[in-house]
PDB file of N, CA and C in Angstrom:
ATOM      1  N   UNK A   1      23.075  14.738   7.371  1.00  0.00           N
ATOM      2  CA  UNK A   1      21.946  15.320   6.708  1.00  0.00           C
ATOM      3  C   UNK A   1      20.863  15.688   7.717  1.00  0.00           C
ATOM      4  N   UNK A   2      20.462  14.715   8.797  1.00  0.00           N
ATOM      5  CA  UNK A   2      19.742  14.852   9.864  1.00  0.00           C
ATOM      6  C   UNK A   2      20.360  15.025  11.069  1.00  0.00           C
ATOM      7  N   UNK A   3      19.544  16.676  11.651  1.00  0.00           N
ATOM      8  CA  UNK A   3      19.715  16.339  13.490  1.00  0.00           C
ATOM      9  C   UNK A   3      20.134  14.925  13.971  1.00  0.00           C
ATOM     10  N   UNK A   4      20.774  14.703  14.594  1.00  0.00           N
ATOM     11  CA  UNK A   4      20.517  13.805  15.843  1.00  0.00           C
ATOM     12  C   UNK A   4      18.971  13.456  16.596  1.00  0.00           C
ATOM     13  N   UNK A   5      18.766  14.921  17.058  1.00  0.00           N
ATOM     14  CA  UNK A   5      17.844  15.198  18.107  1.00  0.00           C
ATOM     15  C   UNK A   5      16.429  14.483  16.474  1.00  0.00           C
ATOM     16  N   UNK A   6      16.641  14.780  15.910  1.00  0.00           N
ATOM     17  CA  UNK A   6      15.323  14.424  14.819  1.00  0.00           C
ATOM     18  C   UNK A   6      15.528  13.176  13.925  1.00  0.00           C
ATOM     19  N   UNK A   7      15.974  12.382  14.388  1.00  0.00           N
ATOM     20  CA  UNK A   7      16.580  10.784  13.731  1.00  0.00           C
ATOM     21  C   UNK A   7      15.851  10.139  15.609  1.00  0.00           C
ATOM     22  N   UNK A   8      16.306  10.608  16.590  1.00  0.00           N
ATOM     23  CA  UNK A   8      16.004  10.250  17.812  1.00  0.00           C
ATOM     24  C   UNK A   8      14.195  10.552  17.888  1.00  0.00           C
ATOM     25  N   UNK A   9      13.925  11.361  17.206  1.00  0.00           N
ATOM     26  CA  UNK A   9      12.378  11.721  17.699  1.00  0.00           C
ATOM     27  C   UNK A   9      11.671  10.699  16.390  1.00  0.00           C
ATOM     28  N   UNK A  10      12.075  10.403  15.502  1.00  0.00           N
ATOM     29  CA  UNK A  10      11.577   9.271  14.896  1.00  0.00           C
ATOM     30  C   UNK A  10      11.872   8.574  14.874  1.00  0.00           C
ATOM     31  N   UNK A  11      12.707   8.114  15.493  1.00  0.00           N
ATOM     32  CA  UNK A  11      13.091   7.059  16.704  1.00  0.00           C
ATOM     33  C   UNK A  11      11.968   6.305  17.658  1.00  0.00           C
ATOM     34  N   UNK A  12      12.133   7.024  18.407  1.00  0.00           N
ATOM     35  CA  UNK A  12      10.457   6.946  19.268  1.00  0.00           C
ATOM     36  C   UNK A  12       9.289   6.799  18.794  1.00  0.00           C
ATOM     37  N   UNK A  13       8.627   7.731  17.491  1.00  0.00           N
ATOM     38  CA  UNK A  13       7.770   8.249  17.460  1.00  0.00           C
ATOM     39  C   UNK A  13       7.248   6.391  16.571  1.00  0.00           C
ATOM     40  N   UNK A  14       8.641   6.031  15.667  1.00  0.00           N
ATOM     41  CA  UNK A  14       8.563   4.538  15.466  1.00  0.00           C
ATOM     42  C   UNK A  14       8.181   3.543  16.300  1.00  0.00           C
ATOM     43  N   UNK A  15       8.874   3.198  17.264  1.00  0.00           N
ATOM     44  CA  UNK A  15       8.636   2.326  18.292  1.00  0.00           C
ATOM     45  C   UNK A  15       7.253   2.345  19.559  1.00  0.00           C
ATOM     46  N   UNK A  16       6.562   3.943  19.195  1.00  0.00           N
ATOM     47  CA  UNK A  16       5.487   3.858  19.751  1.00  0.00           C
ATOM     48  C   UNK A  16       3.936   3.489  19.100  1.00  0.00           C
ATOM     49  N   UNK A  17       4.422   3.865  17.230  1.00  0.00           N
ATOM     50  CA  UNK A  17       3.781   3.054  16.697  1.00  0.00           C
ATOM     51  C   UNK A  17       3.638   1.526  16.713  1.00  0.00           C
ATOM     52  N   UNK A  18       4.993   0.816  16.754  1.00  0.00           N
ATOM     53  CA  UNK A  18       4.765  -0.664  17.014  1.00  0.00           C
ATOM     54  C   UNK A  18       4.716  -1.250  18.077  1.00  0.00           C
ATOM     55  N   UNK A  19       4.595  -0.340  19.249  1.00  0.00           N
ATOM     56  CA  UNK A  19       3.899  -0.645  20.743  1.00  0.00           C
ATOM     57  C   UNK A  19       2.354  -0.880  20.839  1.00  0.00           C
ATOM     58  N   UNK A  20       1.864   0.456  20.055  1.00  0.00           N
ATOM     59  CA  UNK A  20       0.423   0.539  20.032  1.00  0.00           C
ATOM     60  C   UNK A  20       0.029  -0.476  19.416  1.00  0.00           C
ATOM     61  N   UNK A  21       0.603  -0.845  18.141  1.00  0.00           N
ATOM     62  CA  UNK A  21      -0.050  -2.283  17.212  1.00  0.00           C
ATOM     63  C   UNK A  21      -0.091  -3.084  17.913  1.00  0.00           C
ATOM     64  N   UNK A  22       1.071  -3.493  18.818  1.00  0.00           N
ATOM     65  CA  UNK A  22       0.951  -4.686  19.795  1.00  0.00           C
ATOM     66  C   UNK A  22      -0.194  -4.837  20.266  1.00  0.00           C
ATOM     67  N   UNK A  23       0.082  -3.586  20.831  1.00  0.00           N
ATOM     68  CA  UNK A  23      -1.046  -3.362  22.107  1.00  0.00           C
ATOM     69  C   UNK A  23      -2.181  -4.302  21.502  1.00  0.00           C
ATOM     70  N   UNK A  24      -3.000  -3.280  20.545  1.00  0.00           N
ATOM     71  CA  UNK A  24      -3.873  -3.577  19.641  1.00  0.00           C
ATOM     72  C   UNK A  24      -4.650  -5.411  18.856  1.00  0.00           C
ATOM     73  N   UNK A  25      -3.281  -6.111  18.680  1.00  0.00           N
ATOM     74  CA  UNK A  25      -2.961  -7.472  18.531  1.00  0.00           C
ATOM     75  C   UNK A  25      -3.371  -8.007  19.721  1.00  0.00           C
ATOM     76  N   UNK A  26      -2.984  -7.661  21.119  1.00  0.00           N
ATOM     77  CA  UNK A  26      -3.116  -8.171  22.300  1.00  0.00           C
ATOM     78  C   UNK A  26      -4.757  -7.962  22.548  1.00  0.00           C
ATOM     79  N   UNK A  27      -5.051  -7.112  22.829  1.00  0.00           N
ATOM     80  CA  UNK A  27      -6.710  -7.046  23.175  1.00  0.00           C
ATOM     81  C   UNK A  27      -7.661  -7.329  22.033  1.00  0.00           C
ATOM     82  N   UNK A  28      -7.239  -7.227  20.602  1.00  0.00           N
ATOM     83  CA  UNK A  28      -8.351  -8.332  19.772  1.00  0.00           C
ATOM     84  C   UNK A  28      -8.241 -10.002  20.656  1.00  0.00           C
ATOM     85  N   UNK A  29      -7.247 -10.227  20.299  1.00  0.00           N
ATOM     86  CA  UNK A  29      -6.898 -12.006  20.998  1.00  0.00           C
ATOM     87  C   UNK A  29      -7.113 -12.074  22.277  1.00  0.00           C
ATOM     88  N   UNK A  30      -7.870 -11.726  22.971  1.00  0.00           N
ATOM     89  CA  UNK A  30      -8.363 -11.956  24.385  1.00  0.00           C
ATOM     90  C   UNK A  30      -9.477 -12.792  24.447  1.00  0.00           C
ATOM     91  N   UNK A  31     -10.368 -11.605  23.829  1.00  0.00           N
ATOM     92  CA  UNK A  31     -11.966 -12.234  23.942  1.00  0.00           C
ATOM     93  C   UNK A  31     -11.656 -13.558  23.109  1.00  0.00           C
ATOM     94  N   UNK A  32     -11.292 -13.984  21.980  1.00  0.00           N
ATOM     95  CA  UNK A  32     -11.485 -15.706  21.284  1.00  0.00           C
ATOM     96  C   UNK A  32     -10.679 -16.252  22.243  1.00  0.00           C
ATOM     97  N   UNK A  33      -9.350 -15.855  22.900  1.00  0.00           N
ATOM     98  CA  UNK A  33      -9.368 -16.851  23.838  1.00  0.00           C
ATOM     99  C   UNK A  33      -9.626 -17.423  25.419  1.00  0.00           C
ATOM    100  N   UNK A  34      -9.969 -16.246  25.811  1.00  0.00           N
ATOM    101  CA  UNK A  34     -11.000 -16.422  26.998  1.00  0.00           C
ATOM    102  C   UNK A  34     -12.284 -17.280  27.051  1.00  0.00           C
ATOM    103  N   UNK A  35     -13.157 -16.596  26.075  1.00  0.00           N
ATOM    104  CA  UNK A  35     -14.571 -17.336  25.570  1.00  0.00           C
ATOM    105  C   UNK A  35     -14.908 -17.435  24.104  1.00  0.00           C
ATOM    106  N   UNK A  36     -13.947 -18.297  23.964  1.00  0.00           N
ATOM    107  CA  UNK A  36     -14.375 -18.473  22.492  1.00  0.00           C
ATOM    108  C   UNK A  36     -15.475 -18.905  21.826  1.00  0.00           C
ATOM    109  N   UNK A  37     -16.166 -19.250  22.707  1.00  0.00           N
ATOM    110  CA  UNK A  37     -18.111 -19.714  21.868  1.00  0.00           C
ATOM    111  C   UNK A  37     -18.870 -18.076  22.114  1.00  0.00           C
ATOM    112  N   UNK A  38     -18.857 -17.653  23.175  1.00  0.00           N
ATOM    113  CA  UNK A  38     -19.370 -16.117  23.296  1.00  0.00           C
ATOM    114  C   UNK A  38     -18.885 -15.252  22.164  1.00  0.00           C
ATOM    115  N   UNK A  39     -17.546 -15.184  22.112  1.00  0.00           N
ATOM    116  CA  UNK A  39     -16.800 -14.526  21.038  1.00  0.00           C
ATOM    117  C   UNK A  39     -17.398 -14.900  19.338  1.00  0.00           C
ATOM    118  N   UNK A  40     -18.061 -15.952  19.164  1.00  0.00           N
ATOM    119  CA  UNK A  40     -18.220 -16.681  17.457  1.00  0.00           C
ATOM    120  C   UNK A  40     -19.674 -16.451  17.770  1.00  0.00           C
ATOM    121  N   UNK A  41     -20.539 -16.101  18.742  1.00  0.00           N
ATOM    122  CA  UNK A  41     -21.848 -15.859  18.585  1.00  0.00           C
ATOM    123  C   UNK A  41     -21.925 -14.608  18.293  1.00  0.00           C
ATOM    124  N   UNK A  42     -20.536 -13.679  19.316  1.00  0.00           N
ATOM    125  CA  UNK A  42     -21.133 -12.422  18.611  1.00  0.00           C
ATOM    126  C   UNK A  42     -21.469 -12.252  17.228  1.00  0.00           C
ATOM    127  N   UNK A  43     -20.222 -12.912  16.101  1.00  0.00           N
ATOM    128  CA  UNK A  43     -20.287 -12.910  14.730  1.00  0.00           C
ATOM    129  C   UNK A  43     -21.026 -13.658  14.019  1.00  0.00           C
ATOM    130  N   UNK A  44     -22.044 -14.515  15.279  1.00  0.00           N
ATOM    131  CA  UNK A  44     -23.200 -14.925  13.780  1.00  0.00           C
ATOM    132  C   UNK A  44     -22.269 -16.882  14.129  1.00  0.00           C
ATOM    133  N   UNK A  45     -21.822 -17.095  14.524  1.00  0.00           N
ATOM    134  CA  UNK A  45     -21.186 -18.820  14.318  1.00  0.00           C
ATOM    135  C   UNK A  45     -21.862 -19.509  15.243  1.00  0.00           C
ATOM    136  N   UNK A  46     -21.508 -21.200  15.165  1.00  0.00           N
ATOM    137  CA  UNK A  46     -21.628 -22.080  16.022  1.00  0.00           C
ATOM    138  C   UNK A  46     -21.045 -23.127  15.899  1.00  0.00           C
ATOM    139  N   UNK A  47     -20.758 -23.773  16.855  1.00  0.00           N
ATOM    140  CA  UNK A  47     -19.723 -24.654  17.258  1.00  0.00           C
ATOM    141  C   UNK A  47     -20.481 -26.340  16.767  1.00  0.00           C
ATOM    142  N   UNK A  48     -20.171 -26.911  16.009  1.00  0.00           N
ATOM    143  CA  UNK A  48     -20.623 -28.029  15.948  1.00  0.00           C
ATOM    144  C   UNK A  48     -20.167 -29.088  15.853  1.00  0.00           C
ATOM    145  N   UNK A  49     -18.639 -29.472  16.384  1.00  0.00           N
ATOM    146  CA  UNK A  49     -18.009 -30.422  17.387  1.00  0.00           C
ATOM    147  C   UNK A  49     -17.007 -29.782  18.300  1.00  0.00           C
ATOM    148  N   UNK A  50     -16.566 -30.500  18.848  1.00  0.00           N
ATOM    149  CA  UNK A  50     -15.857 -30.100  20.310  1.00  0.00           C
ATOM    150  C   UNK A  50     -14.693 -29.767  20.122  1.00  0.00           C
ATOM    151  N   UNK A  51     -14.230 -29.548  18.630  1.00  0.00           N
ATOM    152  CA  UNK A  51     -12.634 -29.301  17.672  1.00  0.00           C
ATOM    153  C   UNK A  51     -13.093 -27.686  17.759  1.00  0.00           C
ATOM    154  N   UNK A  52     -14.007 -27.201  17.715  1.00  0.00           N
ATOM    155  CA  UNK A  52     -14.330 -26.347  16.402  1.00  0.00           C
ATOM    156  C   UNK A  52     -13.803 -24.410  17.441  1.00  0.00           C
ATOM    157  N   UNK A  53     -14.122 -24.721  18.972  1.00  0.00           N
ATOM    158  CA  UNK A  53     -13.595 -24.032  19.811  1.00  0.00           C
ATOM    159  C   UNK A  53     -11.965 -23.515  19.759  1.00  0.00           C
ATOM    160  N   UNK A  54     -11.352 -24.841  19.662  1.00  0.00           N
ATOM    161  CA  UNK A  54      -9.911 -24.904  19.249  1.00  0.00           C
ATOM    162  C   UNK A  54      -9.484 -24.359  18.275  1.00  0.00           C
ATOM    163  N   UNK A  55      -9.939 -24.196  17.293  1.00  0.00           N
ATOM    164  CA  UNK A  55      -9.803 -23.956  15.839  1.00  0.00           C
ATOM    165  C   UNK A  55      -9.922 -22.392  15.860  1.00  0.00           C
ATOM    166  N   UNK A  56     -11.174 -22.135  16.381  1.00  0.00           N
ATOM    167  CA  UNK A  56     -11.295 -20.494  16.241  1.00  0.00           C
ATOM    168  C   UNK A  56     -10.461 -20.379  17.267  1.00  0.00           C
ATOM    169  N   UNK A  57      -9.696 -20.394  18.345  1.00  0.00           N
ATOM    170  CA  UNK A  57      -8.774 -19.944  18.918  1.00  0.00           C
ATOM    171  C   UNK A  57      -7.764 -19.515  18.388  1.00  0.00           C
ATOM    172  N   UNK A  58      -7.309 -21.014  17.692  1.00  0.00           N
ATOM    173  CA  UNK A  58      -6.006 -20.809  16.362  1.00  0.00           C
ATOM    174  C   UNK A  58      -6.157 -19.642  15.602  1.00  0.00           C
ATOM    175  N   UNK A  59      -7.438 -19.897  15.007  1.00  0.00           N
ATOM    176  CA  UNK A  59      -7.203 -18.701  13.883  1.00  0.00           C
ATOM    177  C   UNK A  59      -7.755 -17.435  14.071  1.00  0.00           C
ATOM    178  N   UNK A  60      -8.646 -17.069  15.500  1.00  0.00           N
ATOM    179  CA  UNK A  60      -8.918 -15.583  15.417  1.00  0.00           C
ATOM    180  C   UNK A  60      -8.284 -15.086  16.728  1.00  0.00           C
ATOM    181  N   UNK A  61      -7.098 -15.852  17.434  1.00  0.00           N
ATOM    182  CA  UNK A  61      -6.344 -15.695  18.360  1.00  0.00           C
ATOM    183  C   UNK A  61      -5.174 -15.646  18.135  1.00  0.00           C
ATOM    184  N   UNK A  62      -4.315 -16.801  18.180  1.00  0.00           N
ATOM    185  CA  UNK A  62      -3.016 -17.161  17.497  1.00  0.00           C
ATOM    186  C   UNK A  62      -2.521 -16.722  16.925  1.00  0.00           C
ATOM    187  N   UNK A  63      -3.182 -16.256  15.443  1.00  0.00           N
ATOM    188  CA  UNK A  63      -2.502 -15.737  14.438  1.00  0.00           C
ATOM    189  C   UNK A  63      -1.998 -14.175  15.086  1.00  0.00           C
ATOM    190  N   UNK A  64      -3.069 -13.194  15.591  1.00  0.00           N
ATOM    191  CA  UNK A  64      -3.177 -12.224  16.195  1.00  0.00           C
ATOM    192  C   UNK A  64      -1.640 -12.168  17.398  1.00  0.00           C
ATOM    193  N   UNK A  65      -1.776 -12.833  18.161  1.00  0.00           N
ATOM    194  CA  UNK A  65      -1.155 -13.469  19.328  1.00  0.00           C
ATOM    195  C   UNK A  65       0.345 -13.589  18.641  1.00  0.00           C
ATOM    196  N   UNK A  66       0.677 -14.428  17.658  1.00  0.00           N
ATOM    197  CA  UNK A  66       1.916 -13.961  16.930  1.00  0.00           C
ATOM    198  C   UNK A  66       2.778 -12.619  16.469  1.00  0.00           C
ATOM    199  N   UNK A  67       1.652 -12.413  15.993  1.00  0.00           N
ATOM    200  CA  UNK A  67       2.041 -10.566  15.400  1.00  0.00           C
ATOM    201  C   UNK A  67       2.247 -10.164  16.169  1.00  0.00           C
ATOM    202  N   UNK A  68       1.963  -9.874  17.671  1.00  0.00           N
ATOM    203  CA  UNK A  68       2.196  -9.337  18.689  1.00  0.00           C
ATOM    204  C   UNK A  68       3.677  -9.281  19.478  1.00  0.00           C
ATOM    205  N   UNK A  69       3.783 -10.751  18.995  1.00  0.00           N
ATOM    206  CA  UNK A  69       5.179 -11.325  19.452  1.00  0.00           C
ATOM    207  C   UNK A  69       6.122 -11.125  18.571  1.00  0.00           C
ATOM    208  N   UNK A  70       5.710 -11.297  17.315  1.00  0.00           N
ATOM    209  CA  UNK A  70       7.301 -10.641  16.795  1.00  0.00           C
ATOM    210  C   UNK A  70       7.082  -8.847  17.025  1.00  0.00           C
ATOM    211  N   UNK A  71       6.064  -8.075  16.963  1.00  0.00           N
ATOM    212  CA  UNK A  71       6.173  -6.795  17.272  1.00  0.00           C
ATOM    213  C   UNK A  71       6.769  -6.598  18.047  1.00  0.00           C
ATOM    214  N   UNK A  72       6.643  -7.342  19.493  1.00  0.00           N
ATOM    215  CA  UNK A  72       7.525  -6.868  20.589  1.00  0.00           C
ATOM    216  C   UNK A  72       8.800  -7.429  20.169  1.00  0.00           C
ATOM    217  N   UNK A  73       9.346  -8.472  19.771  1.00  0.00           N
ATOM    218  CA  UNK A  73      10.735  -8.726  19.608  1.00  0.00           C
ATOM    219  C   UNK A  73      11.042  -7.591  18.631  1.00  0.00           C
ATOM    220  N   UNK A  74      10.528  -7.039  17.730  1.00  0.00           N
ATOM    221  CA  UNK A  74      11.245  -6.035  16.989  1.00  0.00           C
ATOM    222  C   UNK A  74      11.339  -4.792  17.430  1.00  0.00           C
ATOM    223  N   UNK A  75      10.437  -4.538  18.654  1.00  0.00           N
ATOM    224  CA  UNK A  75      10.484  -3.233  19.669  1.00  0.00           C
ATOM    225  C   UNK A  75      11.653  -3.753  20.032  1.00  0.00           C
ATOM    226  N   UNK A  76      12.093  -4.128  21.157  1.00  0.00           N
ATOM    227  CA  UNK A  76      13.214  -4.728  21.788  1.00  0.00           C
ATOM    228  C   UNK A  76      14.483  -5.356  22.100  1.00  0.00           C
ATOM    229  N   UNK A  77      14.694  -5.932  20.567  1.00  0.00           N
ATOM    230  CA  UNK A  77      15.535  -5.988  19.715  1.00  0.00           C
ATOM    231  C   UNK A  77      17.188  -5.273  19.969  1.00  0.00           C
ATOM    232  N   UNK A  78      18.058  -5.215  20.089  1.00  0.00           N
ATOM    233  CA  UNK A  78      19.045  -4.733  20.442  1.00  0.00           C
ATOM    234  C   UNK A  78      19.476  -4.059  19.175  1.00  0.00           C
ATOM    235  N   UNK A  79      19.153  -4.369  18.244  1.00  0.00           N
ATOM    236  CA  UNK A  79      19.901  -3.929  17.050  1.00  0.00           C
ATOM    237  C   UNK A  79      19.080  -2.904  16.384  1.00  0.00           C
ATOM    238  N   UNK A  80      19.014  -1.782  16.430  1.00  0.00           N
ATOM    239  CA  UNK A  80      18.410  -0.418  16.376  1.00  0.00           C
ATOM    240  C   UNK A  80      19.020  -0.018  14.701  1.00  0.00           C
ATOM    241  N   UNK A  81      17.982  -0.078  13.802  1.00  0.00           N
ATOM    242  CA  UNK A  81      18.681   0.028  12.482  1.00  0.00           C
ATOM    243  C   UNK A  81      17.590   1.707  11.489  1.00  0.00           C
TER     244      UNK A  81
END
């Protein structure tokens, strides 16, 4: 029903969408985990025990930081469906 050549170009045109998301996943999750008290002031927070650093890592890093990782395993993936 389809080209080759046009199953192959959305092919790509797929996998450069879920490159860019990566991408995207990757540089939100930097700043919380580099400086995560700088990062929660920008938004107005504050840290009020010595857990609370950790925590926003987990959840405005990590979670991020995941998605990223299965994105790339599903870029990379051997099994092309």
């Amino acid at each position: 029903m389809f080209d080759e050549d046009v199953l192959e170009g959305r092919t790509l045109i797929s996998k450069i969408i879920v490159f860019l998301s990566a991408a995207v996943f990757i540089m939100i999750s930097i700043q919380p985990i580099a400086n995560p008290v700088a990062s929660a002031a920008a938004q107005g927070m504050a840290f009020t025990s010595p857990v609370g650093p950790t925590i926003f890592r987990v959840s405005f890093a990590g979670i991020l930081l995941g998605g990223a990782a299965f994105l790339a395993y599903s870029l990379f993936s051997s099994a092309d469906r």
